[in-house]
PDB file of N, CA and C in Angstrom:
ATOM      1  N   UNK A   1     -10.322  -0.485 -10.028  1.00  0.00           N
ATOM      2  CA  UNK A   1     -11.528  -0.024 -10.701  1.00  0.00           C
ATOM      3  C   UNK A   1     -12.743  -0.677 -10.045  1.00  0.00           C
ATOM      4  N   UNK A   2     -14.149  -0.022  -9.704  1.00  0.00           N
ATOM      5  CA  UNK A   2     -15.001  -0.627  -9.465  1.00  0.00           C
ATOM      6  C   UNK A   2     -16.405   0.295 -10.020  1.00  0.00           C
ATOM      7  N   UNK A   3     -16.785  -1.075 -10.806  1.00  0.00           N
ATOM      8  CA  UNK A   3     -17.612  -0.213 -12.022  1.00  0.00           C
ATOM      9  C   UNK A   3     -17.403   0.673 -13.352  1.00  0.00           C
ATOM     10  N   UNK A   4     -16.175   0.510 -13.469  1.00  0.00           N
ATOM     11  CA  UNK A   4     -15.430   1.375 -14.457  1.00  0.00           C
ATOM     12  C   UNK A   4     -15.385   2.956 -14.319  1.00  0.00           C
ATOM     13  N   UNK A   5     -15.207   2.647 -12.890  1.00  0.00           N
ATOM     14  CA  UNK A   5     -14.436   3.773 -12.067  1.00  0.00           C
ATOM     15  C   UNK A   5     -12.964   4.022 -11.062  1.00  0.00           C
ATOM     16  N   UNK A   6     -12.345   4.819 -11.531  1.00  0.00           N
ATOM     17  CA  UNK A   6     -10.937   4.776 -10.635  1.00  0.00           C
ATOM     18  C   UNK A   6     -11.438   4.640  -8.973  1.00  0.00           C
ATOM     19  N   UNK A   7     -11.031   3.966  -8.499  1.00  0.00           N
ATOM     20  CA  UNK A   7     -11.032   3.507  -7.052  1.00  0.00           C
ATOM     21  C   UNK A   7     -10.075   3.500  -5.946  1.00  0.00           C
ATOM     22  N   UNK A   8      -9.068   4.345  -6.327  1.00  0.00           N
ATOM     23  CA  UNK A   8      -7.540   4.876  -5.561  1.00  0.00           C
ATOM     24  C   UNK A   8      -7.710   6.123  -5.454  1.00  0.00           C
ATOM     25  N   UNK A   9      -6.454   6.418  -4.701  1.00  0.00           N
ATOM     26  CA  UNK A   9      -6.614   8.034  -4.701  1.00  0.00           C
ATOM     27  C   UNK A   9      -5.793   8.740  -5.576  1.00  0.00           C
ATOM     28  N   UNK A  10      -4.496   8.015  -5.841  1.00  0.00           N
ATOM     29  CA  UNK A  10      -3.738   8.963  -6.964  1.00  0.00           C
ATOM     30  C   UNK A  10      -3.632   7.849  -8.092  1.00  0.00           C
ATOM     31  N   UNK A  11      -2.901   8.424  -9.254  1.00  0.00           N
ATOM     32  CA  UNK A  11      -1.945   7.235 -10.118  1.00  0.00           C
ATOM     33  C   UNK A  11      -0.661   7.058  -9.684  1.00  0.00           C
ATOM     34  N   UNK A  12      -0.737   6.230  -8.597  1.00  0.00           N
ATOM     35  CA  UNK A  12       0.834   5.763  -8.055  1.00  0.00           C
ATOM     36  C   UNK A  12       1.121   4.204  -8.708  1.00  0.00           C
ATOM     37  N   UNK A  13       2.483   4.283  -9.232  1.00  0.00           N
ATOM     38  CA  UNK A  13       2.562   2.754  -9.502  1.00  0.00           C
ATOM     39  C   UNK A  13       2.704   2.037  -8.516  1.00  0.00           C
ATOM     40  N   UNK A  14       2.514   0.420  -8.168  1.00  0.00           N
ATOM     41  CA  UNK A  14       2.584  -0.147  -7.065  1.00  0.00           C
ATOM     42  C   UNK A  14       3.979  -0.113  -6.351  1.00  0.00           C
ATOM     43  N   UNK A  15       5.210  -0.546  -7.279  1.00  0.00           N
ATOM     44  CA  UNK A  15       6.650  -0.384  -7.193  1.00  0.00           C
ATOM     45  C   UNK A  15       7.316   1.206  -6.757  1.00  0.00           C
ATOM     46  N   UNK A  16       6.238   1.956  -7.238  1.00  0.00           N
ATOM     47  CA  UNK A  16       7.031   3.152  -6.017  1.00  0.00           C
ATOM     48  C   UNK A  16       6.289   3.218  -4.823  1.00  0.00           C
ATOM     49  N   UNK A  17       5.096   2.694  -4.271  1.00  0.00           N
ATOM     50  CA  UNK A  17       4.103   2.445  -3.044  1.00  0.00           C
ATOM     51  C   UNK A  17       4.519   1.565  -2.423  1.00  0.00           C
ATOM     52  N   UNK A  18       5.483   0.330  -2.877  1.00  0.00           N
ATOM     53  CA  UNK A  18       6.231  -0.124  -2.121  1.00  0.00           C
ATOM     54  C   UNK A  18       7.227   0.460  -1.438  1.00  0.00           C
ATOM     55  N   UNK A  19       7.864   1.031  -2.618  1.00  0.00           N
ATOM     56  CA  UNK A  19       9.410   1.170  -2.361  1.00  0.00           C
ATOM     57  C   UNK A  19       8.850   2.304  -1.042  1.00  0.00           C
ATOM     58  N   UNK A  20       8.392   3.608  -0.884  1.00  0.00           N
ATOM     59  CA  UNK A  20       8.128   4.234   0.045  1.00  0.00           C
ATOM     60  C   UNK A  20       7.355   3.702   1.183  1.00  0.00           C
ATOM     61  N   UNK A  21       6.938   2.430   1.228  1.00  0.00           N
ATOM     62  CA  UNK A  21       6.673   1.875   2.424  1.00  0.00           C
ATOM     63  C   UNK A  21       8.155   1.008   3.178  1.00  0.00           C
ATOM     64  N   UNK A  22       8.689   0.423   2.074  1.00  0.00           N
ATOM     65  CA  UNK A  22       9.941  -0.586   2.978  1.00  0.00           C
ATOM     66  C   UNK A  22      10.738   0.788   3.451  1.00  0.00           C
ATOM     67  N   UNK A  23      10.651   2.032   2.937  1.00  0.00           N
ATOM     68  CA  UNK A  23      11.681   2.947   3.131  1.00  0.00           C
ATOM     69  C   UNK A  23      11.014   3.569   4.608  1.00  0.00           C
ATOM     70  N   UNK A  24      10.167   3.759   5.073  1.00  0.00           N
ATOM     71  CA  UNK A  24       9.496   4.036   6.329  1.00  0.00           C
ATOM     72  C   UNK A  24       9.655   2.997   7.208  1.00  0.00           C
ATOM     73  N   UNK A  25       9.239   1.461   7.025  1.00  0.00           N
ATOM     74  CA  UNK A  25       9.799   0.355   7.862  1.00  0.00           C
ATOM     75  C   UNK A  25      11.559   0.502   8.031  1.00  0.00           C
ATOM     76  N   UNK A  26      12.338   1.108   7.538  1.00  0.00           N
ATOM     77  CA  UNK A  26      13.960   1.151   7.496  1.00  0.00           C
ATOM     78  C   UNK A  26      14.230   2.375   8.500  1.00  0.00           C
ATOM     79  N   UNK A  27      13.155   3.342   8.535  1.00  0.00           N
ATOM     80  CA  UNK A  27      12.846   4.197   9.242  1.00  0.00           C
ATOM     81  C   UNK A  27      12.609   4.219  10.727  1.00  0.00           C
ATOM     82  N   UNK A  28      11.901   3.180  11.040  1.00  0.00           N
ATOM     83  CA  UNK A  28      11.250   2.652  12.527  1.00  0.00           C
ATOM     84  C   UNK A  28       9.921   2.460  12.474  1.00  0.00           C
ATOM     85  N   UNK A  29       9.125   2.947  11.195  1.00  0.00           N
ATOM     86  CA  UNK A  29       7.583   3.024  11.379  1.00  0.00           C
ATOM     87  C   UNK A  29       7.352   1.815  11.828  1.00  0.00           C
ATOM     88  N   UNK A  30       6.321   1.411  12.217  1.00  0.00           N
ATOM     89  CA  UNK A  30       5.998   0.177  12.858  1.00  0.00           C
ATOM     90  C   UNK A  30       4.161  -0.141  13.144  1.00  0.00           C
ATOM     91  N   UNK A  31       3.852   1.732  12.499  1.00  0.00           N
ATOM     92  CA  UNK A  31       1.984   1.334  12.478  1.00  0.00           C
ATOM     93  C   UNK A  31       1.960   1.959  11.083  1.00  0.00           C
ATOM     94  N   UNK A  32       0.965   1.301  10.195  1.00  0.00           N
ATOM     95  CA  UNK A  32       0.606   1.693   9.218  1.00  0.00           C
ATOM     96  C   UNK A  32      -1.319   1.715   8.963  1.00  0.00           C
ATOM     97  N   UNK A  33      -1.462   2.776   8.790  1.00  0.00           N
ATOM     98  CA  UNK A  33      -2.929   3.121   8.911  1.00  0.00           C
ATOM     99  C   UNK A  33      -3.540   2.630   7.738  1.00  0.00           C
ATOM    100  N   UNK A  34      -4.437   1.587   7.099  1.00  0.00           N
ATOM    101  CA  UNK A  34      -4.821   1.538   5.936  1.00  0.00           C
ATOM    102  C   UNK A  34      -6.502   1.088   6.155  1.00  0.00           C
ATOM    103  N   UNK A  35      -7.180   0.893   5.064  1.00  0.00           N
ATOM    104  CA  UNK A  35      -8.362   0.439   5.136  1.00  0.00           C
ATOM    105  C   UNK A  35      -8.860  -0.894   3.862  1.00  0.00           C
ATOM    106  N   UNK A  36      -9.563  -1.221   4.147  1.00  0.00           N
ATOM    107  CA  UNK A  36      -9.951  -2.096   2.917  1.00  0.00           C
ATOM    108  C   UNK A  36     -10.744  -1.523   2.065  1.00  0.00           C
ATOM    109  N   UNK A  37     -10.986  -0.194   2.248  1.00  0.00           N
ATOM    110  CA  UNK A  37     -11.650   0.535   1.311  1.00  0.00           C
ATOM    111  C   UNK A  37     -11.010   1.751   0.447  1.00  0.00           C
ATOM    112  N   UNK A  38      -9.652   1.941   0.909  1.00  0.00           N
ATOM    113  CA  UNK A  38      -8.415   2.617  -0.129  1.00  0.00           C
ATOM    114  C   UNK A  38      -8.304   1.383  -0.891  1.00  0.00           C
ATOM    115  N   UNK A  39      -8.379   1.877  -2.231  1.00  0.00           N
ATOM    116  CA  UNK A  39      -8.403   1.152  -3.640  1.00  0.00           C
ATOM    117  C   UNK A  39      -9.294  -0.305  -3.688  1.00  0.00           C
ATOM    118  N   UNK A  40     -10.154  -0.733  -3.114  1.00  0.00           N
ATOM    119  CA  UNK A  40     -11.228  -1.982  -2.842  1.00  0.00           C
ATOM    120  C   UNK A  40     -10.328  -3.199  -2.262  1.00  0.00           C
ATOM    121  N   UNK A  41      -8.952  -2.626  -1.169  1.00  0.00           N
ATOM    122  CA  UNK A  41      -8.012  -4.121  -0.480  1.00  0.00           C
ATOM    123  C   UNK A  41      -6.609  -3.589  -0.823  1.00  0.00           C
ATOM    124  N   UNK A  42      -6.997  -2.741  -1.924  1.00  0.00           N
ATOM    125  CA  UNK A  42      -5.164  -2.738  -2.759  1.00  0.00           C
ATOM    126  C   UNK A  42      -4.159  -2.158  -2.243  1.00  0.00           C
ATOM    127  N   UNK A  43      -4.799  -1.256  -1.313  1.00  0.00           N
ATOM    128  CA  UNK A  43      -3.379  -1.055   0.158  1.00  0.00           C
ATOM    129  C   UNK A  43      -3.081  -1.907   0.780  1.00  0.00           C
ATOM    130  N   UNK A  44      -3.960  -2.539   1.468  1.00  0.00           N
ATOM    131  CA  UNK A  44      -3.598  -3.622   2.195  1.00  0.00           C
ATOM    132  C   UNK A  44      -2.990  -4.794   1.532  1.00  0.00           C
ATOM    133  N   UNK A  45      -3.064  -4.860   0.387  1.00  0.00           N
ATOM    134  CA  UNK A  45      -2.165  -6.343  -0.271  1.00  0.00           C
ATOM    135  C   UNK A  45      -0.641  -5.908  -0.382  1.00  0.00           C
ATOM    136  N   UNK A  46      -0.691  -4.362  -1.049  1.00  0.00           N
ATOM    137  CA  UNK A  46       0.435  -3.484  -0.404  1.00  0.00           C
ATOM    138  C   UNK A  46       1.541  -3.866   0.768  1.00  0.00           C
ATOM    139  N   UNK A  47       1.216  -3.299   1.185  1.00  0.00           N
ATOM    140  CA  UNK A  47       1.268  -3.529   2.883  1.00  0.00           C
ATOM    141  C   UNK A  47       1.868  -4.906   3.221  1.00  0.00           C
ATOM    142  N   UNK A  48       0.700  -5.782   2.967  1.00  0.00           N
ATOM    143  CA  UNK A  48       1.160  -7.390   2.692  1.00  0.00           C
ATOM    144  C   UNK A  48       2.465  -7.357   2.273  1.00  0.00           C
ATOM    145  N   UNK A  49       2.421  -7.008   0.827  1.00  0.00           N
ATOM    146  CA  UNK A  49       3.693  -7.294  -0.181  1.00  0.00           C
ATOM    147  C   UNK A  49       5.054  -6.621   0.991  1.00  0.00           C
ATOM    148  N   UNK A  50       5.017  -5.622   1.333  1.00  0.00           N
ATOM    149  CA  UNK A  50       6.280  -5.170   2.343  1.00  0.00           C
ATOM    150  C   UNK A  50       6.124  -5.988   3.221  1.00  0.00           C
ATOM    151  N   UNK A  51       4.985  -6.278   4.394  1.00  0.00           N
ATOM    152  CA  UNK A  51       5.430  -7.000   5.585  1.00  0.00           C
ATOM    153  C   UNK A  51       6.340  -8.291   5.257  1.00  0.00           C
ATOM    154  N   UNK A  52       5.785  -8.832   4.333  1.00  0.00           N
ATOM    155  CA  UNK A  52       6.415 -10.266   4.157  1.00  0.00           C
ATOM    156  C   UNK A  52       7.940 -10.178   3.410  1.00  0.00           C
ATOM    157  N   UNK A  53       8.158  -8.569   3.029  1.00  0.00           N
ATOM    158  CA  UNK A  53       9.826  -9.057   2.737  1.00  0.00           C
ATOM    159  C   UNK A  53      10.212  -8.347   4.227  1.00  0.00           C
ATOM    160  N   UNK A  54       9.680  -8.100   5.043  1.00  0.00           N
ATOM    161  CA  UNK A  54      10.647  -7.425   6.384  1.00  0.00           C
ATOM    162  C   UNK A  54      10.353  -8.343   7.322  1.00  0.00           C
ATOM    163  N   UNK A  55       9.862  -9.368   7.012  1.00  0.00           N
ATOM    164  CA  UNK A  55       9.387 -10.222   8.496  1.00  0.00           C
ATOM    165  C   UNK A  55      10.496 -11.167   8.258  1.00  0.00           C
TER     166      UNK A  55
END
């Protein structure tokens, strides 16, 4: 939220935004496109949260 406005793009819970990211790293992906301005960081902590269980 920023300003008491939705600031994502869908209502995804975080636990299935994971789960479909470790499932693409199991895949071969190996670039992931994000910004710090999808959800104000909250992809990228995302992101975080998978790299650090596959590293």
């Amino acid at each position: 939220m920023n300003q008491g406005h939705a600031a994502g793009w869908a209502p995804v819970a975080d636990d299935n935004a994971v789960d479909a990211l470790l499932s693409t790293h199991a895949q071969g992906a190996t670039v992931y496109d994000t910004s710090d301005v999808y959800g104000l960081g909250h992809s990228l902590r995302l992101l975080g949260r998978i790299l650090a269980q596959v590293s």
